[in-house]
Protein backbone atom coordinates (compact mmCIF):
# COMPACT_ATOMS: atom_id res chain seq x y z
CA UNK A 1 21.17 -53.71 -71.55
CA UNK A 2 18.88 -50.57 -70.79
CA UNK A 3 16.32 -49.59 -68.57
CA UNK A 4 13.37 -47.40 -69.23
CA UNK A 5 11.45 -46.19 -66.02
CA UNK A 6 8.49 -44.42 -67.17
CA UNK A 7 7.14 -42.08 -63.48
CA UNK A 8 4.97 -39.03 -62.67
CA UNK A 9 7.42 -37.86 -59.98
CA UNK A 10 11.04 -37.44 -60.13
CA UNK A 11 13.36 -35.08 -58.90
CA UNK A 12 13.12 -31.73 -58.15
CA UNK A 13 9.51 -32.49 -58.72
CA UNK A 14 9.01 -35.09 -56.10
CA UNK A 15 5.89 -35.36 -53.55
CA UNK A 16 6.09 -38.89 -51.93
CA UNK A 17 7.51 -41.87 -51.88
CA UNK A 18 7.05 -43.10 -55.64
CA UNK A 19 9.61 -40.20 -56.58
CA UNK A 20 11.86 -41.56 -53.88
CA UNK A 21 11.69 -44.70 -54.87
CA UNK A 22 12.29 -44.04 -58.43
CA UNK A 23 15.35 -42.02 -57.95
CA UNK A 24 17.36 -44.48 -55.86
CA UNK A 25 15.82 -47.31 -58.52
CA UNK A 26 17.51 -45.17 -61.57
CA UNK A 27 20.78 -44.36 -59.60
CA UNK A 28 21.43 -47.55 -58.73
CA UNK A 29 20.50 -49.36 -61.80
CA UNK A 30 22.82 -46.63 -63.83
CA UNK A 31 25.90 -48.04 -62.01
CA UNK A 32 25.63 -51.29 -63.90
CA UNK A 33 23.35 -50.53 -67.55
CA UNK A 34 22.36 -47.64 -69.41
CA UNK A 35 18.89 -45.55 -67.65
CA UNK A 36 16.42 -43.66 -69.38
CA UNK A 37 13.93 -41.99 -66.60
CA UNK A 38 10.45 -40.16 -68.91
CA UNK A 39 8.61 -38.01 -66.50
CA UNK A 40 6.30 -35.29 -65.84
CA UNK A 41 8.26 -31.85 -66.05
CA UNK A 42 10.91 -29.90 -67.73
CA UNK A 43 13.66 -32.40 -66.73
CA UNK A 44 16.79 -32.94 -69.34
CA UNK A 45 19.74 -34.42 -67.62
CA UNK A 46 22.33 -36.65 -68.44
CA UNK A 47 24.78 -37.87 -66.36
CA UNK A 48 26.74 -41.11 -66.85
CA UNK A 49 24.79 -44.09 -68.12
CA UNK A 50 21.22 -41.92 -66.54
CA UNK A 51 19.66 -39.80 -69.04
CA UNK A 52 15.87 -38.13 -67.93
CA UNK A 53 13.76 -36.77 -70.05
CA UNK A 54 10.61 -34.80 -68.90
CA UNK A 55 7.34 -34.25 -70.37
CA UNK A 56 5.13 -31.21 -70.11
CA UNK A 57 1.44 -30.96 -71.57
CA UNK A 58 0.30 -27.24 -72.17
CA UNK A 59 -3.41 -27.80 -71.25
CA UNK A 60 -4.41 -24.31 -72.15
CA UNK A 61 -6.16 -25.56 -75.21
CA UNK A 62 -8.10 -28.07 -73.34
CA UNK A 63 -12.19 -27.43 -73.70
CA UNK A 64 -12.77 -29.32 -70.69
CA UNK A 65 -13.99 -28.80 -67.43
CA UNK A 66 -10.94 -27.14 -64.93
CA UNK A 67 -11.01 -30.14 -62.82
CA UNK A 68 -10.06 -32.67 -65.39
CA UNK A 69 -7.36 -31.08 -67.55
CA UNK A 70 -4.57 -32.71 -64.83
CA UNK A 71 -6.21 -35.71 -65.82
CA UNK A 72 -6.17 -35.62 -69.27
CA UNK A 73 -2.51 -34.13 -69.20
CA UNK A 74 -1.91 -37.26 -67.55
CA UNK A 75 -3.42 -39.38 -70.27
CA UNK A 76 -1.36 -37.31 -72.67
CA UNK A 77 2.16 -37.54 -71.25
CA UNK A 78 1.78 -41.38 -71.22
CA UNK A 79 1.16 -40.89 -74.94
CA UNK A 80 4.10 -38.79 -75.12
CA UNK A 81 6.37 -41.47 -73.25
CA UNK A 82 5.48 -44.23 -75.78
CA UNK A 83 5.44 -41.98 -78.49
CA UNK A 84 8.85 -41.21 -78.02
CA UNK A 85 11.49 -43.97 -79.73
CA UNK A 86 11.18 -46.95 -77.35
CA UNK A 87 14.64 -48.89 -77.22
CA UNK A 88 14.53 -50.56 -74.14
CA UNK A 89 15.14 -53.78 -73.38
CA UNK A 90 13.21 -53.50 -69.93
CA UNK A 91 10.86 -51.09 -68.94
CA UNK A 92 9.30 -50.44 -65.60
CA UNK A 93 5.69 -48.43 -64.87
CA UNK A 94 5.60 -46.75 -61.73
CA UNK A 95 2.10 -45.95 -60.52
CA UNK A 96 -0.42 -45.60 -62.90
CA UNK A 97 0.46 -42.40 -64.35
CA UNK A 98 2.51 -44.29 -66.65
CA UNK A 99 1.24 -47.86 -67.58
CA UNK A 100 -0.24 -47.02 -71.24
CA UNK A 101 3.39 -46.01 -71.78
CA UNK A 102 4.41 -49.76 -71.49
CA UNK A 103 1.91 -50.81 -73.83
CA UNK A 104 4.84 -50.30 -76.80
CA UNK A 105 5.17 -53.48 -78.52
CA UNK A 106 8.06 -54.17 -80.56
């Protein structure tokens, strides 16, 4: 069995509880079943049955007003999670940053 957790936060890049939460969820689920953590940076670790893989959205080529590029970066890394070969057999959202990425199908 393996577990896809699809988060905004997770470490180094952690700013409240959601990241903490996360991190204990994926070290503790990695002692029985293979983890695969997507988030938001330049993350690319693998360690025993956890592997994390971070996504980063260069928003210099957005058009759009200042204030909304971290939003549509947001929009685009949840793109980039489901984008990205889904082979879970469970996957977990945490906080809205990453529903769409659920939205996979098989």
């Amino acid at each position: 069995m393996k577990a896809l957790l699809l988060t905004n936060q997770y470490p180094p890049h952690v700013y409240g509880g959601a990241g903490v939460h996360v991190e204990y969820l994926a070290r503790e689920l990695a002692k029985t079943m293979a983890v695969e953590v997507r988030c938001f940076g330049a993350q690319d670790v693998e360690a025993g049955n956890l592997r994390v893989r971070g996504f980063e959205s260069d928003t210099a080529s957005f058009t759009c007003p200042e204030r909304l590029r971290s939003v549509f970066a947001a929009a685009r890394r949840r793109t980039d999670f489901n984008a990205a070969d889904i082979d879970a057999d469970l996957v977990h959202c945490h906080t809205w940053y990453s529903y769409f990425g659920a939205s996979c199908g098989s």
